[in-house]
C-alpha atoms as a PDB file:
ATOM      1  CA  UNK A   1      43.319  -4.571  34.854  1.00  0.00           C
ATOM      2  CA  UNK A   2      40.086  -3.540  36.416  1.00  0.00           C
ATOM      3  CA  UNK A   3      37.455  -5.160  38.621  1.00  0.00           C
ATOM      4  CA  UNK A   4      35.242  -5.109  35.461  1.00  0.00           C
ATOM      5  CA  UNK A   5      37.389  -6.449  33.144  1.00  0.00           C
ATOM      6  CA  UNK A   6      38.603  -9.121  35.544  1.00  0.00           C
ATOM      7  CA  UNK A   7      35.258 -10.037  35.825  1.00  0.00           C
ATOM      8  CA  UNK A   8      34.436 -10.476  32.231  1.00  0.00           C
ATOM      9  CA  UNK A   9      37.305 -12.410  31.792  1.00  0.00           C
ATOM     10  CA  UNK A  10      35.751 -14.773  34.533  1.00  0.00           C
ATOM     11  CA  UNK A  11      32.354 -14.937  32.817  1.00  0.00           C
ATOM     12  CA  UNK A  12      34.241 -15.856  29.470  1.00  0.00           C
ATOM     13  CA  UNK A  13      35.359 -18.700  31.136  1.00  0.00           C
ATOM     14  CA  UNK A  14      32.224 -19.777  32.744  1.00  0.00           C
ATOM     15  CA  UNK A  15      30.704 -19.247  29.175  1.00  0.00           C
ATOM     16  CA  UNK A  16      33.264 -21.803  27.350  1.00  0.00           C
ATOM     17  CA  UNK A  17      33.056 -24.313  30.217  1.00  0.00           C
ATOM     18  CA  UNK A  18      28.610 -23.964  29.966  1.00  0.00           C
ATOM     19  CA  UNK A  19      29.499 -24.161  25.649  1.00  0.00           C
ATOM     20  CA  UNK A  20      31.940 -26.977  26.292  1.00  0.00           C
ATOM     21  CA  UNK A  21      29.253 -30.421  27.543  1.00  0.00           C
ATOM     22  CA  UNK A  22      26.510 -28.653  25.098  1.00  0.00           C
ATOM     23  CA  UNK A  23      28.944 -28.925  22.252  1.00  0.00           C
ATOM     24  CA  UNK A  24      29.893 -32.858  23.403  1.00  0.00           C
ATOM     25  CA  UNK A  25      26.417 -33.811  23.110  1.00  0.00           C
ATOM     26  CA  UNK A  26      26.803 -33.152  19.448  1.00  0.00           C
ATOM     27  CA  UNK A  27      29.380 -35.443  18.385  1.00  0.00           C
ATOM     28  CA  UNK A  28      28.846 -38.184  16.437  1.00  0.00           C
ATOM     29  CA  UNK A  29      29.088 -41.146  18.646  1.00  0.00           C
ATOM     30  CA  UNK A  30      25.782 -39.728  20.505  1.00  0.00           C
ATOM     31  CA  UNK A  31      22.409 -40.602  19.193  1.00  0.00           C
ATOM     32  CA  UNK A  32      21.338 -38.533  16.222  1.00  0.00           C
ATOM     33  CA  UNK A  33      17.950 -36.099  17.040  1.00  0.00           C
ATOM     34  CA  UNK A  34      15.575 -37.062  14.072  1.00  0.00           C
ATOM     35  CA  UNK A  35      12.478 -34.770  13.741  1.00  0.00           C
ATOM     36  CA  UNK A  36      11.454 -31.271  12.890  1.00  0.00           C
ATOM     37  CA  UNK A  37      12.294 -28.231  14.116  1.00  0.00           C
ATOM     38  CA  UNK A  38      10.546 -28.037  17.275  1.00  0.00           C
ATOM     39  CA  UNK A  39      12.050 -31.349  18.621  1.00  0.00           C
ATOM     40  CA  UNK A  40      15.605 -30.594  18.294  1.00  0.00           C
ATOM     41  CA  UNK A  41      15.312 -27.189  19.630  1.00  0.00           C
ATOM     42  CA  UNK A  42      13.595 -29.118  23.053  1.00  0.00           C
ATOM     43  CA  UNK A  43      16.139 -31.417  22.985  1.00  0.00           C
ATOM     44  CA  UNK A  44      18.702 -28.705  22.902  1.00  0.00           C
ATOM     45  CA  UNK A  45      16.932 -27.053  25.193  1.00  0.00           C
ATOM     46  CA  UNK A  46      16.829 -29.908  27.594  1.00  0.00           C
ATOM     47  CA  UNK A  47      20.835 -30.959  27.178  1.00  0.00           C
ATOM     48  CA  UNK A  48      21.692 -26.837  27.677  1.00  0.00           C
ATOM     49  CA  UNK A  49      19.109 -26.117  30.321  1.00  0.00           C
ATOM     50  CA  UNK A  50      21.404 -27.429  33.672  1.00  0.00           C
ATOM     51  CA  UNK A  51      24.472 -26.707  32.661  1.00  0.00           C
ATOM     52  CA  UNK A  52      23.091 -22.926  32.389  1.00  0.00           C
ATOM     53  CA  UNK A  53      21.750 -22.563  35.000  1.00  0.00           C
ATOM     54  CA  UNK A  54      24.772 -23.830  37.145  1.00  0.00           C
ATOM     55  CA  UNK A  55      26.275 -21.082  34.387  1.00  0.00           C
ATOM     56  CA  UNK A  56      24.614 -18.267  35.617  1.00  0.00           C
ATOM     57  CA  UNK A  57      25.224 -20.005  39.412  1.00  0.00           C
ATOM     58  CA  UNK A  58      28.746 -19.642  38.490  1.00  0.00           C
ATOM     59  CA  UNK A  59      29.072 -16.003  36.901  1.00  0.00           C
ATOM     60  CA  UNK A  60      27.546 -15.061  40.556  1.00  0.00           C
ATOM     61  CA  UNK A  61      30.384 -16.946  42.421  1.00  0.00           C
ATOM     62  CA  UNK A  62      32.833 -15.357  40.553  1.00  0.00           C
ATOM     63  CA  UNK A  63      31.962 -12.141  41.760  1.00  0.00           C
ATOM     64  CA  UNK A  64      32.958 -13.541  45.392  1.00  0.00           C
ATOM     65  CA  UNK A  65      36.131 -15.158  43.480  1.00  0.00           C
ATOM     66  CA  UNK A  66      37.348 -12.040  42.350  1.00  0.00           C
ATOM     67  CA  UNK A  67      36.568  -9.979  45.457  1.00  0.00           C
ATOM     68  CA  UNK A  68      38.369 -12.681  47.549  1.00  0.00           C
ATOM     69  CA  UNK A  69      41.339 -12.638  45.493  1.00  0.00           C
ATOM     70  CA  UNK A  70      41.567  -8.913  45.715  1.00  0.00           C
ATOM     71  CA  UNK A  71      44.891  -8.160  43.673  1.00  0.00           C
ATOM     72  CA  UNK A  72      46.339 -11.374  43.412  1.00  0.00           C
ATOM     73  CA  UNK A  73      44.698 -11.489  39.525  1.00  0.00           C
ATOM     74  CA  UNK A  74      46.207  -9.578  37.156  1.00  0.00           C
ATOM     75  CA  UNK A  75      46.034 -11.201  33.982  1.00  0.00           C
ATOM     76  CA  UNK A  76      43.236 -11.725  31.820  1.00  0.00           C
ATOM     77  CA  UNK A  77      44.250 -15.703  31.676  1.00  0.00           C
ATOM     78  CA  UNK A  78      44.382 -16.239  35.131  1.00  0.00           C
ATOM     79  CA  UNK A  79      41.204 -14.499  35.633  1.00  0.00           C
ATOM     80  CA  UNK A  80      39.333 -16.774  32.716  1.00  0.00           C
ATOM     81  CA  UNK A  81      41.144 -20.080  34.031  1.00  0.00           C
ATOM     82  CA  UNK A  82      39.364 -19.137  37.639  1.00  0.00           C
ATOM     83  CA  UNK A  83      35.639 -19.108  35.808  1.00  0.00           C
ATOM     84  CA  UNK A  84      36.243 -21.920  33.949  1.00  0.00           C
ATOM     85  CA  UNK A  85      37.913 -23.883  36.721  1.00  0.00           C
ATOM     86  CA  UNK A  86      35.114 -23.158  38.770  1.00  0.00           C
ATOM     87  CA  UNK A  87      32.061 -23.900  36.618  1.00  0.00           C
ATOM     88  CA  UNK A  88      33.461 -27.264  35.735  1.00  0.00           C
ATOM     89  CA  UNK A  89      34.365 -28.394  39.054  1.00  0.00           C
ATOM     90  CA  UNK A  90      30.923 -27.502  40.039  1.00  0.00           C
ATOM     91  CA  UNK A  91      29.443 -29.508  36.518  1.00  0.00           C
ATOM     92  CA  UNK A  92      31.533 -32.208  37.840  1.00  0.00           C
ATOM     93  CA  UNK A  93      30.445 -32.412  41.769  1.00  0.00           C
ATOM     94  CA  UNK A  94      26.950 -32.013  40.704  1.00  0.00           C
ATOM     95  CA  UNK A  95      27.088 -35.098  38.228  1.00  0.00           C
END
């Protein structure tokens, strides 16, 4: 598997673990967004807006992830489980 691929796989799992808290928000037991259009996309907007930025934080990391681990990764799983292990321990730390 190549560097680039590797590092896709990475990003992927930065992506679902970013996707993952937006998604929660959602659910029923949280409190319902009444209003139009404009509201709900700022409070959208305001739930996503950390957790990509700390995304984007993360997809950079993973660059130094992959380099570090050289060819220790080569499968696509263990390479996604490293971007989405690391993007939620970050979410985590940072509260």
């Amino acid at each position: 598997m190549s560097f680039v691929e590797m590092y896709l796989y990475c990003v992927l799992g930065v992506v679902i673990s970013v996707i993952l808290p937006i998604l929660r928000q959602f659910l029923p037991k949280t409190r319902q967004v009444r209003g139009g259009k404009n509201q709900i996309l700022q409070y959208l907007w305001g739930v996503a807006k950390p957790y990509l930025v700390l995304g984007v934080f993360s997809c950079v990391v993973s660059l130094l992830l992959l380099a570090f681990a050289g060819d220790a990764i080569k499968d696509w799983r263990a390479a996604l489980l490293i971007g989405y292990a690391w993007d939620s321990t970050l979410q985590k730390f940072k509260g």
